[in-house]
Protein backbone atom coordinates (compact mmCIF):
# COMPACT_ATOMS: atom_id res chain seq x y z
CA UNK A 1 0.00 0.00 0.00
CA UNK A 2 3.00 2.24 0.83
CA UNK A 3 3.80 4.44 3.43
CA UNK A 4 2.47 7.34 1.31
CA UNK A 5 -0.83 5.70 1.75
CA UNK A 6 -0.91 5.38 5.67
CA UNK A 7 0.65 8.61 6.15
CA UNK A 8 -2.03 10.10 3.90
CA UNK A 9 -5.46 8.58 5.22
CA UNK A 10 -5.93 11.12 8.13
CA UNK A 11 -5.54 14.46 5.38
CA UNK A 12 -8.22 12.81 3.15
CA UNK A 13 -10.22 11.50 6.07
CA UNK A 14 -10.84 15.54 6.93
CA UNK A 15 -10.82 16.17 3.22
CA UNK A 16 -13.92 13.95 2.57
CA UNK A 17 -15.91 15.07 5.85
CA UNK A 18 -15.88 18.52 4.11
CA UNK A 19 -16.79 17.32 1.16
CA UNK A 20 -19.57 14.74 1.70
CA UNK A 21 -22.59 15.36 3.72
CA UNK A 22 -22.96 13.06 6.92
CA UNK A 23 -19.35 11.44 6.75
CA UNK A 24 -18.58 12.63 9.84
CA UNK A 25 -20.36 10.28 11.60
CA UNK A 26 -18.95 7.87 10.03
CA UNK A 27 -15.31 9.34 10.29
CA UNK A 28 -13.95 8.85 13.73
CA UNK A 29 -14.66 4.25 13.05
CA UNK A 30 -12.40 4.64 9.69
CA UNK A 31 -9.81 7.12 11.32
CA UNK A 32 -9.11 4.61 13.82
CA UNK A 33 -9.12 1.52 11.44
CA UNK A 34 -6.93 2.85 9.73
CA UNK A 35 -5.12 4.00 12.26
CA UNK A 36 -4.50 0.21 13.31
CA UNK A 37 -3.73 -1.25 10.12
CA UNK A 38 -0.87 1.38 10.42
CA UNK A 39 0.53 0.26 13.33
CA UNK A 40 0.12 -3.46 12.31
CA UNK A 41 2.29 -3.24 9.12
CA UNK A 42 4.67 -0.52 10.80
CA UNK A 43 4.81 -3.30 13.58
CA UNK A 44 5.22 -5.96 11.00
CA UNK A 45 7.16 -6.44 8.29
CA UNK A 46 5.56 -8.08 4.95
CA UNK A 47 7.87 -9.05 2.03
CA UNK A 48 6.76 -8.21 -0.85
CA UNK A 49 6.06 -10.30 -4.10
CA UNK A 50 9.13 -10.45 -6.33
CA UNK A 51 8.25 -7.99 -9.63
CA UNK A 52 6.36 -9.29 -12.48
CA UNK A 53 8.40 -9.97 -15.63
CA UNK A 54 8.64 -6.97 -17.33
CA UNK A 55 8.54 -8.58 -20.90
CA UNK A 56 6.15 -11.56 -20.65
CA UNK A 57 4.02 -8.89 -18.35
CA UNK A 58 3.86 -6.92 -21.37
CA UNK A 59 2.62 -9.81 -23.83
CA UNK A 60 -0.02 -11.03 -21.90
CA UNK A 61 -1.42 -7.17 -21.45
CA UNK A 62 -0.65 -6.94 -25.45
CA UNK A 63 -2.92 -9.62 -25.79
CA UNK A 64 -6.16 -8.99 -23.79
CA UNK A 65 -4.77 -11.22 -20.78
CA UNK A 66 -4.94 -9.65 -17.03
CA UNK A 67 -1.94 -10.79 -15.03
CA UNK A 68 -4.20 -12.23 -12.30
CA UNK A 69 -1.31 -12.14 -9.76
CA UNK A 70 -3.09 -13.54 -6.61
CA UNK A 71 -0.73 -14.63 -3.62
CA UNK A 72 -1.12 -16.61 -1.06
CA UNK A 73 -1.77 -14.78 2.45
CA UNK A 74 -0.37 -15.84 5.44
CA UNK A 75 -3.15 -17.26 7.53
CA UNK A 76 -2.15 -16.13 10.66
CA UNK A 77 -1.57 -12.35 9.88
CA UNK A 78 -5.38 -12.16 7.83
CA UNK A 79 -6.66 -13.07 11.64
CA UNK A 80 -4.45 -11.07 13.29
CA UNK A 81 -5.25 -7.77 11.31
CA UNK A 82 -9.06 -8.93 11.19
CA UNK A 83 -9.08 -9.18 15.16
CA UNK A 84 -7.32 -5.91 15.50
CA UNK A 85 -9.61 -4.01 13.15
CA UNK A 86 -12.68 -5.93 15.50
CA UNK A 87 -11.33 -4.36 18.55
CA UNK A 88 -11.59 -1.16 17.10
CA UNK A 89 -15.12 -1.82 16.47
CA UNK A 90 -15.84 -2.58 20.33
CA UNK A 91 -14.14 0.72 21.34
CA UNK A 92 -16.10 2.61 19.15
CA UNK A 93 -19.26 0.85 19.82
CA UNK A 94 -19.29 -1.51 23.11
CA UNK A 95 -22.50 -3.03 22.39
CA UNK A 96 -20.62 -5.18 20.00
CA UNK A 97 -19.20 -7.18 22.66
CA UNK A 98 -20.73 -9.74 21.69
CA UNK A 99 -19.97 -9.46 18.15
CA UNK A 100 -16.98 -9.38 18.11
CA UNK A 101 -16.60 -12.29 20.39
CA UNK A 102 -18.17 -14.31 17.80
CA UNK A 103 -15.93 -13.25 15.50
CA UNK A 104 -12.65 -13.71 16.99
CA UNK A 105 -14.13 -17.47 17.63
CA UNK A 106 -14.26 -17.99 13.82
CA UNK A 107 -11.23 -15.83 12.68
CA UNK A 108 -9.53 -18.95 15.30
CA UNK A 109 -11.45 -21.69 13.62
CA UNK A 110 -10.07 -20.33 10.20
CA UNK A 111 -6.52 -19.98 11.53
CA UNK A 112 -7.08 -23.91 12.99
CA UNK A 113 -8.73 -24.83 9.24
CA UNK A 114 -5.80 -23.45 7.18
CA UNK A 115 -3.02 -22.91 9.41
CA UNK A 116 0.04 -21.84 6.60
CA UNK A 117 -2.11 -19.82 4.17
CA UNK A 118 -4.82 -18.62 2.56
CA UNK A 119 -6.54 -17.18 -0.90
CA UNK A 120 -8.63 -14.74 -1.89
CA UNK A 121 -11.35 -16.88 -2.71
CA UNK A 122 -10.71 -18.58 0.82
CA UNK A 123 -11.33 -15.49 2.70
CA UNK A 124 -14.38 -14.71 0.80
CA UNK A 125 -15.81 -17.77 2.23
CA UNK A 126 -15.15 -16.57 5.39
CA UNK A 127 -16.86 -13.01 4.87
CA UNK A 128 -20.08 -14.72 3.39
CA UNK A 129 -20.21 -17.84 6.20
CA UNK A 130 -20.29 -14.43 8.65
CA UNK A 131 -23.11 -12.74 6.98
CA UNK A 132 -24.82 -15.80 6.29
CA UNK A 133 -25.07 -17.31 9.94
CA UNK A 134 -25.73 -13.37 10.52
CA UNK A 135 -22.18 -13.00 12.59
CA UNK A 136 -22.11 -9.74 10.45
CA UNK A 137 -24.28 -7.85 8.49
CA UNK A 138 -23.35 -7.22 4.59
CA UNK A 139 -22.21 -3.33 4.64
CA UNK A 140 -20.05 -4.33 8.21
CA UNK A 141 -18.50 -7.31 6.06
CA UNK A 142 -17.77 -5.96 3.36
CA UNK A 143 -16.04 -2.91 4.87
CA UNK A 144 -13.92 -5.34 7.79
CA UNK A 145 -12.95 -7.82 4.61
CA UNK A 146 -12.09 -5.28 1.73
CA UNK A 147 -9.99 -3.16 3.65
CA UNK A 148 -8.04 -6.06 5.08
CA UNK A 149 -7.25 -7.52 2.00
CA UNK A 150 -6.84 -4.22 0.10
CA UNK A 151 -3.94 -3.83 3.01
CA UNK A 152 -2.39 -6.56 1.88
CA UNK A 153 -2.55 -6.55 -1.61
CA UNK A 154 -1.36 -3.26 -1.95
CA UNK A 155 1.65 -4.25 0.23
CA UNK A 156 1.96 -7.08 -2.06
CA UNK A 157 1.94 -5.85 -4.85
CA UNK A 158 2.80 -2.57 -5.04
CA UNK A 159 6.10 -2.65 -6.52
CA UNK A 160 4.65 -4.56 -9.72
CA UNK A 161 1.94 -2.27 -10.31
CA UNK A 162 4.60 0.51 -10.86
CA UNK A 163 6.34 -1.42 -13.63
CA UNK A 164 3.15 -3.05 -15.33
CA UNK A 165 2.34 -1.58 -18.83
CA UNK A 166 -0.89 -0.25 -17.58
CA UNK A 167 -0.97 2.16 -20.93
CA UNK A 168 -1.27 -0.94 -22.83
CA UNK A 169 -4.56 -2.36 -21.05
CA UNK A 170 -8.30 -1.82 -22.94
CA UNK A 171 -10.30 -3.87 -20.41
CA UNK A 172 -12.10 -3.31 -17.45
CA UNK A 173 -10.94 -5.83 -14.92
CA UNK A 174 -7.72 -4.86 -13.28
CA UNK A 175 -5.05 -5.89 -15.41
CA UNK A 176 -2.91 -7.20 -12.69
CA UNK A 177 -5.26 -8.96 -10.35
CA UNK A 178 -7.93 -9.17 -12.62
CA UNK A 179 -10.69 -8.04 -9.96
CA UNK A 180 -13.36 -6.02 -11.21
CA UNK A 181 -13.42 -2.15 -10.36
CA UNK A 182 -15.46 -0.43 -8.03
CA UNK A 183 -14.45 3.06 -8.46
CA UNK A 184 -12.37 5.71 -10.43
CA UNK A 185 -11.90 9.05 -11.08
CA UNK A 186 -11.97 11.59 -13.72
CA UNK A 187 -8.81 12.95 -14.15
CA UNK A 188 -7.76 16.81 -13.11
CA UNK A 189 -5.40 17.45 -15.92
CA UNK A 190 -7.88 15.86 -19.15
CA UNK A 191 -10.87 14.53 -17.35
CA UNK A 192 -10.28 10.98 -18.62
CA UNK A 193 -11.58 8.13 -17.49
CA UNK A 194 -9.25 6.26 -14.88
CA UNK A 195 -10.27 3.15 -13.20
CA UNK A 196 -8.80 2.08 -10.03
CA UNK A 197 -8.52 -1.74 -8.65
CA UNK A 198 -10.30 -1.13 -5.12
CA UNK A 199 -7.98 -4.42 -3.99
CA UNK A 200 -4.51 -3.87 -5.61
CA UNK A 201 -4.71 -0.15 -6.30
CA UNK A 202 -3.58 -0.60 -10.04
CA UNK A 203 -4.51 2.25 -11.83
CA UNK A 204 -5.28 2.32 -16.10
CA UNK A 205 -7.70 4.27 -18.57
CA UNK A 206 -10.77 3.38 -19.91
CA UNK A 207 -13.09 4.25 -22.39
CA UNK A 208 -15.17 7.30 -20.84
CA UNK A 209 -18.50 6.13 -23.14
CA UNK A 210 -17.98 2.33 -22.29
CA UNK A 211 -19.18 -0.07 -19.59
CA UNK A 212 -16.36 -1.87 -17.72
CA UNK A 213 -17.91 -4.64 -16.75
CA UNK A 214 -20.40 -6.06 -20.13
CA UNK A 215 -18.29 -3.65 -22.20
CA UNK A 216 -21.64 -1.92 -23.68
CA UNK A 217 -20.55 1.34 -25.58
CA UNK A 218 -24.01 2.03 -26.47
CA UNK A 219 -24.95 5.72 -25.44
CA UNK A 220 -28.24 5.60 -24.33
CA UNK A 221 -27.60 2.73 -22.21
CA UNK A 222 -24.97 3.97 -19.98
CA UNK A 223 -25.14 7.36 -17.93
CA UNK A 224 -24.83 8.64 -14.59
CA UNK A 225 -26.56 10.38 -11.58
CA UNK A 226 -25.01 12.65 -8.27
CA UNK A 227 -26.70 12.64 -4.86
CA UNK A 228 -24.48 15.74 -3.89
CA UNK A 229 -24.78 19.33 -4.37
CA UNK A 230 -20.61 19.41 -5.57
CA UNK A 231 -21.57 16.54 -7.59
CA UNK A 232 -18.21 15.18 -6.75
CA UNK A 233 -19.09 10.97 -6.80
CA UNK A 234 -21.04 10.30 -10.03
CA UNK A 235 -22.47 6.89 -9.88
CA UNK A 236 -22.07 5.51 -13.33
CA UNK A 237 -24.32 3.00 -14.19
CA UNK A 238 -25.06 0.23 -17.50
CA UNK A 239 -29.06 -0.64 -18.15
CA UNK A 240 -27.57 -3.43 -20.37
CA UNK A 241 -25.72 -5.24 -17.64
CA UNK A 242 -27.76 -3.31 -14.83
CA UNK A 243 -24.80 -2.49 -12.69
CA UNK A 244 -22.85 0.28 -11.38
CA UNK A 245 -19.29 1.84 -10.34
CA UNK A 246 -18.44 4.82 -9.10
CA UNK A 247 -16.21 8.01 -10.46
CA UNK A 248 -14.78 10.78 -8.53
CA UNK A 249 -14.10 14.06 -10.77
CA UNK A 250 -10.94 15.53 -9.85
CA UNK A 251 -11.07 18.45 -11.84
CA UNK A 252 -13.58 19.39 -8.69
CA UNK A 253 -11.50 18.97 -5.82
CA UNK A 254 -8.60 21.32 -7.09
CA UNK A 255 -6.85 18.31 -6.69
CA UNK A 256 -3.44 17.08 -8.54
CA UNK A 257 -4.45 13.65 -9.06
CA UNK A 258 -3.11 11.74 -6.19
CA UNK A 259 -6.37 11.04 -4.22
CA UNK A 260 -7.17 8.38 -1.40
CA UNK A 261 -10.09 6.76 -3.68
CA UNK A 262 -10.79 3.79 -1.05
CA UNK A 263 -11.57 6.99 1.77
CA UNK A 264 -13.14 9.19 -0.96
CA UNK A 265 -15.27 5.58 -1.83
CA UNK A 266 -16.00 4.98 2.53
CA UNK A 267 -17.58 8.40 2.32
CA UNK A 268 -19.97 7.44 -0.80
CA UNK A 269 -21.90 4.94 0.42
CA UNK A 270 -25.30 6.32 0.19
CA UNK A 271 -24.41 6.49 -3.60
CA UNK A 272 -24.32 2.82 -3.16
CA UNK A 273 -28.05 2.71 -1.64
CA UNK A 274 -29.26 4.99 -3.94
CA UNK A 275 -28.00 2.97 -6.86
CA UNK A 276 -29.26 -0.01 -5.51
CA UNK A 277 -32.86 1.63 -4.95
CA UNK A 278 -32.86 2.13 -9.07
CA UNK A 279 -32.13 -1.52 -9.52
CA UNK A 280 -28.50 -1.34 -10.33
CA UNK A 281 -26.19 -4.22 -8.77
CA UNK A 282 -22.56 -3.60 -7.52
CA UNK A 283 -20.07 -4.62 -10.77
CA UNK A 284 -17.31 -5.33 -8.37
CA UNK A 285 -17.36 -8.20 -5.45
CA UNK A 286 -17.90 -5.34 -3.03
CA UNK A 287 -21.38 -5.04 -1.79
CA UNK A 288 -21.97 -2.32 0.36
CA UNK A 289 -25.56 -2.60 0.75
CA UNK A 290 -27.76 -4.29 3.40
CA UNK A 291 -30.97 -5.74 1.77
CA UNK A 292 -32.77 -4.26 4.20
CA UNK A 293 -31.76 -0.91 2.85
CA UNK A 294 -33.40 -1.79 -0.22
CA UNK A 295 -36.42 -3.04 0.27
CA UNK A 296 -38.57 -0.03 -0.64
CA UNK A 297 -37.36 0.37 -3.54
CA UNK A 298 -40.42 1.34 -5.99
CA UNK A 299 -40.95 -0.87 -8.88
């Protein structure tokens, strides 16, 4: 993730509860997440993944083919940063005690289940098992699980995401993890389209008038809507494939560019409702959304 990144969260943390209305609530929880995953990776030292292959990087982007470069997570540090980020959820909120009992009860039966290490898709089972046996509710979930493995990732794989022929990439997935996006921004200095991997933090262009996801490019079918008065988050959305991603224009912030989209995304997430409420579905694996929260949607 670099230290860039940590060093950078509490700036955009204020930046955002100017911004968006009602993310200060929300604010002091993600402050001090944050906060720990800091200490646990100044505190801990994760090696890097050796850097891609420049050259047979480059083919496989050259032809259409996302590197998909996945590692292996040590099982023991997913449940050590998972309980840490759960104890900052019973200091902000005590009532959770019980919560977060339950979880630290199956973050151990994980560690016992697959002692050495883990995958993505492994950890994924653990995030819906939780919300299924109703350990956790979806938007709780998905917020404890992507930021965890976004910590990782990014730590991962940093140093091959500089090097990767990103200006070479036409699709929508991420072209070195190959997850599917759930936000981006329009740039300051052009106002192009640039996606950003949510997990990995890879960063390429896209097609402003195209659909990342069913790759629609049909005008009438793809558009947009705003929920705030700076209209800052546009929620961009496909009636072909009837889902939805996010985009954060730059060119309003007086920014240069080099924005904390994960924070900037954290402080969007009645977008989120609001998009599901028109019937559009999440493109990425995030879902952000309690059903619940949906419910009266008007057919």
């Amino acid at each position: 993730m670099g230290e860039r990144y940590y060093n950078g969260y509490g700036k955009e943390l204020e930046k955002c509860t100017l911004i968006y209305k009602g993310f200060s609530d929300s604010e002091p929880l993600i402050k001090l997440i944050y906060g720990a995953i800091d200490t646990y990776f100044r505190e801990n030292t994760l090696i890097p993944l050796p850097v891609i292959d420049l050259e047979d990087s480059t083919d496989k982007i050259r032809a259409g083919e996302s590197i998909n470069l996945n590692p292996v997570l040590e099982t023991a540090a997913v449940v050590e940063l998972l309980k840490k980020m759960s104890e900052v959820l019973l200091k902000v909120n005590p009532r959770l005690k019980e919560t977060v009992s339950h979880l630290k009860e199956n973050f151990d039966c994980f560690l016992a289940d697959s002692p050495t290490g883990v995958s993505k898709k492994d950890i994924y089972g653990l995030r819906d098992r939780l919300i299924k046996e109703t350990v956790l509710e979806q938007d709780l979930a998905t917020f404890l699980f992507s930021i965890m493995l976004s910590s990782f990732y990014r730590q991962h794989l940093q140093s091959s995401a500089e090097v990767l022929r990103t200006d070479l990439w036409e699709g929508g997935e991420c072209p070195l993890c190959g997850e599917r996006p759930h936000f981006g921004m329009l740039r300051p200095e052009d106002g192009a389209k640039q996606l950003e991997c949510w997990l990995c933090g890879t960063k390429w262009l896209h097609t402003r008038i195209k659909c990342p996801f069913c790759e629609n490019e049909e005008q009438e079918d793809l558009g947009y809507f705003t929920a705030e008065e700076s209209e800052v988050c546009r929620v961009n959305f496909c009636k072909a494939c009837c889902r939805y991603y996010k985009i954060f224009d730059a060119r309003k912030l007086n920014s240069d560019g080099d924005l904390i989209l994960s924070i900037h995304n954290l402080a969007t997430l009645d977008h989120d409702v609001l998009a599901r409420k028109e019937g559009f579905t999440s493109g990425s694996v995030l879902e952000w959304v309690n059903e619940n929260e949906v419910s009266d949607r008007q057919d």
